[in-house]
Protein backbone atom coordinates (compact mmCIF):
# COMPACT_ATOMS: atom_id res chain seq x y z
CA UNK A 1 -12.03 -3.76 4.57
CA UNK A 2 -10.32 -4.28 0.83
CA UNK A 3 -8.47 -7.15 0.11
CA UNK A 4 -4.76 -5.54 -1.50
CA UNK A 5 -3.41 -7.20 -4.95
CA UNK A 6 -1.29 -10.04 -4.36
CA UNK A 7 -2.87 -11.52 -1.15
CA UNK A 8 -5.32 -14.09 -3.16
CA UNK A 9 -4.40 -15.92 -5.79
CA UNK A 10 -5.15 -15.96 -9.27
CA UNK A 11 -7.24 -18.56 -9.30
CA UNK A 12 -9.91 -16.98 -6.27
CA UNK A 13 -9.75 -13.58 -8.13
CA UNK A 14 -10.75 -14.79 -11.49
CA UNK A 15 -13.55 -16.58 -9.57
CA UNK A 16 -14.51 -13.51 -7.93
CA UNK A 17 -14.82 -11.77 -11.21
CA UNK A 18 -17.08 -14.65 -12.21
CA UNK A 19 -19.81 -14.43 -9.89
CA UNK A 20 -19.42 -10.98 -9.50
CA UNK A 21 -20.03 -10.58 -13.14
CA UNK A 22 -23.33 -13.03 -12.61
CA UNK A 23 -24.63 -10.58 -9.63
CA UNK A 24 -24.36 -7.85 -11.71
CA UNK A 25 -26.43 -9.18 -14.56
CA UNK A 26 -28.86 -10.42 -12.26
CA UNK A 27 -28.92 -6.85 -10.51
CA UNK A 28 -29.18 -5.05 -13.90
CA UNK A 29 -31.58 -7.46 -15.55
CA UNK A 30 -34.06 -7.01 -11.79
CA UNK A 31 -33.64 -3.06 -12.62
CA UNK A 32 -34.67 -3.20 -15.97
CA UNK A 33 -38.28 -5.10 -14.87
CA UNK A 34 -38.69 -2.04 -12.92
CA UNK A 35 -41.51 0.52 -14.69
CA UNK A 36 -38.97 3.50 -14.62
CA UNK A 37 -35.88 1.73 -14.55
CA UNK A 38 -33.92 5.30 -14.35
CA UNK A 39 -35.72 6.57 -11.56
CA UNK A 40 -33.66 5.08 -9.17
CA UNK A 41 -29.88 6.35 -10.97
CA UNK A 42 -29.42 10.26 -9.45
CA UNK A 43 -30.10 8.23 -5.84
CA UNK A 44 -27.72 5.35 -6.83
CA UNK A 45 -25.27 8.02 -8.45
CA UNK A 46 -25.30 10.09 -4.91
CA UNK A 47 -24.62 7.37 -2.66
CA UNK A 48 -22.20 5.74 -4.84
CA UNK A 49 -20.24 9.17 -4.22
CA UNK A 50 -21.01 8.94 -0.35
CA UNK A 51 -19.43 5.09 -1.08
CA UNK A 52 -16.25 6.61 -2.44
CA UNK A 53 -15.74 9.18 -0.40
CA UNK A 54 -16.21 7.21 2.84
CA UNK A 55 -13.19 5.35 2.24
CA UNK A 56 -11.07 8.47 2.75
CA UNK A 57 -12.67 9.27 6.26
CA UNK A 58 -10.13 7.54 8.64
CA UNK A 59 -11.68 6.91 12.14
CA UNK A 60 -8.85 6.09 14.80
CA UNK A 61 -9.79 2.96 16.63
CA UNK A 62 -6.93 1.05 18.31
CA UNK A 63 -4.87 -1.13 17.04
CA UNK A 64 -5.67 0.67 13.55
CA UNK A 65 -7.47 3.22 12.10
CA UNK A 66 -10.54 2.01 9.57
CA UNK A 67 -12.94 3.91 7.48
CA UNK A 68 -16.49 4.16 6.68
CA UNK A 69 -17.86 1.05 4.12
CA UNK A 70 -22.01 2.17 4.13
CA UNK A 71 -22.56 -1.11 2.39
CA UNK A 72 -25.19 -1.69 4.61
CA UNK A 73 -26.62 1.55 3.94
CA UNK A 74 -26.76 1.15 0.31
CA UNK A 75 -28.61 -1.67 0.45
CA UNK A 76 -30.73 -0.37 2.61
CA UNK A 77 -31.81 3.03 0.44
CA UNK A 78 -30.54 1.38 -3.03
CA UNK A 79 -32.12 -2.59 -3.31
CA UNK A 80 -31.07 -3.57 -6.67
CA UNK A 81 -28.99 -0.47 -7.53
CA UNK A 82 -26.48 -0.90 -4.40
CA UNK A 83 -24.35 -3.92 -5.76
CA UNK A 84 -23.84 -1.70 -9.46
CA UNK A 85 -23.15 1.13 -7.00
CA UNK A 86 -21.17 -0.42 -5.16
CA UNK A 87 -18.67 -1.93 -8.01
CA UNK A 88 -18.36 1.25 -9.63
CA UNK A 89 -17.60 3.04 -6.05
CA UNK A 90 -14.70 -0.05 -5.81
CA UNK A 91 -13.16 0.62 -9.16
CA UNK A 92 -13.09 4.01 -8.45
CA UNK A 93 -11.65 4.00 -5.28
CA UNK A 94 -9.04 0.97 -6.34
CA UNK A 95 -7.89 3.57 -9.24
CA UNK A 96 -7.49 7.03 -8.02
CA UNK A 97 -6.81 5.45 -3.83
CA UNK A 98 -5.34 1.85 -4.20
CA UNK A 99 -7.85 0.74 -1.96
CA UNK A 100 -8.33 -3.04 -3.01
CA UNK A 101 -6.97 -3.43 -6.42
CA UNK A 102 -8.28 -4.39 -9.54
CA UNK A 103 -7.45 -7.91 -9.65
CA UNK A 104 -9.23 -8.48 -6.24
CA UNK A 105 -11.97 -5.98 -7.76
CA UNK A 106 -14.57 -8.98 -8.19
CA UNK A 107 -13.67 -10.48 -4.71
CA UNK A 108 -14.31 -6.73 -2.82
CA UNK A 109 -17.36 -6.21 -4.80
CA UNK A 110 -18.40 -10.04 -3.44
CA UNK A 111 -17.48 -8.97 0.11
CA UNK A 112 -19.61 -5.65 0.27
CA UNK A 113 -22.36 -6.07 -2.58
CA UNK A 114 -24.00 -9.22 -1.43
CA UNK A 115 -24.14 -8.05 2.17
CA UNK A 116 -25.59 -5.38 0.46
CA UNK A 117 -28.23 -7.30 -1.25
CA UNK A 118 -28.96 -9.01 2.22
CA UNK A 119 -29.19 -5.71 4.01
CA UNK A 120 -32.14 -4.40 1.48
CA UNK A 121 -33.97 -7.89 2.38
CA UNK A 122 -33.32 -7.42 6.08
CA UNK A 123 -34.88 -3.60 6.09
CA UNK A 124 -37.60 -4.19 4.10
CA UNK A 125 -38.78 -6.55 7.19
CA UNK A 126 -39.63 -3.21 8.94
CA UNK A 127 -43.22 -3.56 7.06
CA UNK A 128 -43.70 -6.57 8.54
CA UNK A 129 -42.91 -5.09 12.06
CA UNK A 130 -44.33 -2.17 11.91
CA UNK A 131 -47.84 -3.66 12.49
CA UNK A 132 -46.58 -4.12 15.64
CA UNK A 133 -43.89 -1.95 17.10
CA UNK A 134 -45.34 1.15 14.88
CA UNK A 135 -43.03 2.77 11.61
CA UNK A 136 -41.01 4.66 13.61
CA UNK A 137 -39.58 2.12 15.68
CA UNK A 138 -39.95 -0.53 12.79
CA UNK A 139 -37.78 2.21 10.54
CA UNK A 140 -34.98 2.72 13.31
CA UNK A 141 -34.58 -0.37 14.90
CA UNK A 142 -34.27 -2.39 10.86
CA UNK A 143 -31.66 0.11 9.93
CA UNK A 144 -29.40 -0.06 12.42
CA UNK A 145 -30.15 -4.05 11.33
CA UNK A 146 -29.41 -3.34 7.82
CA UNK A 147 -26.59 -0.67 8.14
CA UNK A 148 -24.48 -2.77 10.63
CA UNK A 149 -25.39 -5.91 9.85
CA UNK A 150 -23.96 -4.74 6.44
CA UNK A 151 -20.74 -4.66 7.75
CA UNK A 152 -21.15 -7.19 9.76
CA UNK A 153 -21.66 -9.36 7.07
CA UNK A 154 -18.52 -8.07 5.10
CA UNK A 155 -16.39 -8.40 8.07
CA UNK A 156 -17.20 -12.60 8.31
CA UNK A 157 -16.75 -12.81 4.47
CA UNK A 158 -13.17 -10.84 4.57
CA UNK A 159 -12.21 -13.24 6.83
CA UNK A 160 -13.40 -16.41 5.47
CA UNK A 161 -11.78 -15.44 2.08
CA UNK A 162 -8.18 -14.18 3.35
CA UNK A 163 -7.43 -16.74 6.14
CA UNK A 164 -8.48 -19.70 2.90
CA UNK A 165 -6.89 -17.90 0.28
CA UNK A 166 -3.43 -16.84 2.16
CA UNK A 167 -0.39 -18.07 -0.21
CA UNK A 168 2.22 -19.99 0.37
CA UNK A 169 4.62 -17.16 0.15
CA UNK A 170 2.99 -15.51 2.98
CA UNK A 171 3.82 -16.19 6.68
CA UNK A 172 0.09 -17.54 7.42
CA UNK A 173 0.42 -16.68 11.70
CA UNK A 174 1.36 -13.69 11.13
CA UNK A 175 -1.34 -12.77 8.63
CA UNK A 176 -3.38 -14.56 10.20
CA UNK A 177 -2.80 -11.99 13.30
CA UNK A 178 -3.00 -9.22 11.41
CA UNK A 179 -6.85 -9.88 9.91
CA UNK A 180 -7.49 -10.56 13.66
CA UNK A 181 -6.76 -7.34 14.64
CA UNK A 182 -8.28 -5.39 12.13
CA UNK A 183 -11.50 -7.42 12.71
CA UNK A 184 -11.41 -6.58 16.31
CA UNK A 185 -10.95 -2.80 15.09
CA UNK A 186 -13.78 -2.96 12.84
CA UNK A 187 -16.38 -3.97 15.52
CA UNK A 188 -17.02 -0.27 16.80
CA UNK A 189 -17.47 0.60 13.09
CA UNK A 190 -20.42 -1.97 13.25
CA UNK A 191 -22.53 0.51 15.82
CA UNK A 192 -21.44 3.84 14.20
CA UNK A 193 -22.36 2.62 10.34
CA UNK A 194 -26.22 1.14 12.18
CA UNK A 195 -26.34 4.46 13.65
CA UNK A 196 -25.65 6.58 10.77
CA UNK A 197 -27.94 4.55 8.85
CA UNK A 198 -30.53 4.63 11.49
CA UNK A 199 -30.25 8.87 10.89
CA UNK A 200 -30.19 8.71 7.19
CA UNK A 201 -33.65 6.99 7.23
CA UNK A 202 -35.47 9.19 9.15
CA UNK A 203 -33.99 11.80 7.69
CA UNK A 204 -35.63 10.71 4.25
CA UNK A 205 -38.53 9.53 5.85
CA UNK A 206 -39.34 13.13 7.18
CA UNK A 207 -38.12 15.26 4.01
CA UNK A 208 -38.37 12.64 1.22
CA UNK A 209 -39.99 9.50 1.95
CA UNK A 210 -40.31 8.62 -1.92
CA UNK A 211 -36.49 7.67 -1.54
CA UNK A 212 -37.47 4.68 0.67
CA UNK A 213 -40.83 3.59 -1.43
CA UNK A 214 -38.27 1.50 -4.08
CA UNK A 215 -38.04 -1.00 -0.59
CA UNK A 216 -41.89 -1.32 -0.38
CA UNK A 217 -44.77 0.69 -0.41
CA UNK A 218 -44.72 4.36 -0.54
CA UNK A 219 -45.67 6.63 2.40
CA UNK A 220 -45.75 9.92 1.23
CA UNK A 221 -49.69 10.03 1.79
CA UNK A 222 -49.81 7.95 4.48
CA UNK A 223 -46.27 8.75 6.86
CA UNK A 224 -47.89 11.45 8.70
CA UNK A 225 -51.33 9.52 9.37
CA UNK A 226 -49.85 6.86 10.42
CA UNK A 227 -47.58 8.67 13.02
């Protein structure tokens, strides 16, 4: 799900690096407001790692193979720290995997940060829910919202931005084709990344629900009660 060097041009990635630039600010500056502003870095630094790792996990899925984004996820667990996370996970990855590049670095980061950022607002709607479904269900059912809709998200914005910013040079069916396919491929990836989310938030919710208190209020004294 990285748009490669040479398929926008120069014009879309300099904009990319723009407003990617602006998201960041507005990230950093929203962290900084917080009363501990580094409490929230050894969980961003982890699942930045998890980020850059899961691009090396292929998962055959016909016609292609794909990998593991967690954008979703991020958001979900991270809020404000997920888009930081998530540009340093693509420079990494662009630099030691040539995944992406770095002149589509601000574009990618676009693509899977501010699903990202939508993600966090989407699970922190299990609050409002769980007055009436109960936490548990209110937890599980808003991230497998967050985690796929994550990708989800990503998936509609790759395709927006390739099929508008194809070049001349480039034989626009055929790309055209191609992005098709690996769309179609990436659909499957939706339910497994909402499911793997769905397990990483119970998870934390049974053996460190602090994690999730940065997305609303904390449950540590009141998880078990309430359940």
């Amino acid at each position: 799900m990285h748009i490669s060097e040479g398929l926008l041009p120069a014009k879309v990635c300099i904009g990319g690096y723009a407003i990617a630039s602006l998201i960041t600010w507005y990230e950093l500056r929203r962290i900084e407001q917080q009363p501990n502003p580094t409490a929230g870095i050894p969980k961003a630094a982890l699942l930045t790692a998890a980020f850059f790792v899961a691009s090396s996990i292929r998962i055959p899925i016909p016609p292609a193979s794909v990998h593991l984004v967690l954008n979703g996820m991020l958001g979900a667990v991270l809020a404000e720290y997920a888009f930081p996370a998530i540009l340093v996970g693509l420079l990494f990855q662009a630099v030691m995997f040539g995944h992406g590049g770095i002149t589509t670095l601000g574009v990618n980061a676009i693509i899977m940060g501010v699903p990202a950022i939508l993600a966090a607002r989407l699970f922190q709607l299990r609050h409002f829910a769980a007055k009436y479904i109960g936490i548990r269900k209110a937890d599980s059912l808003f991230a497998f919202l967050a985690g796929g809709g994550g990708l989800g998200m990503t998936m509609v914005m790759f395709f927006a931005i390739t099929i508008m910013g194809i070049t001349a040079d480039i034989d626009a069916g055929a790309e055209q084709a191609a992005i098709l396919a690996l769309l179609i491929s990436h659909i499957p990836l939706i339910i497994i990344e909402g499911i793997f989310t769905v397990l990483l938030v119970k998870f934390l919710s049974r053996v460190k629900p602090e994690m999730l208190k940065i997305n609303g209020p904390s449950r540590v004294g009141n998880a078990h009660s309430t359940r």
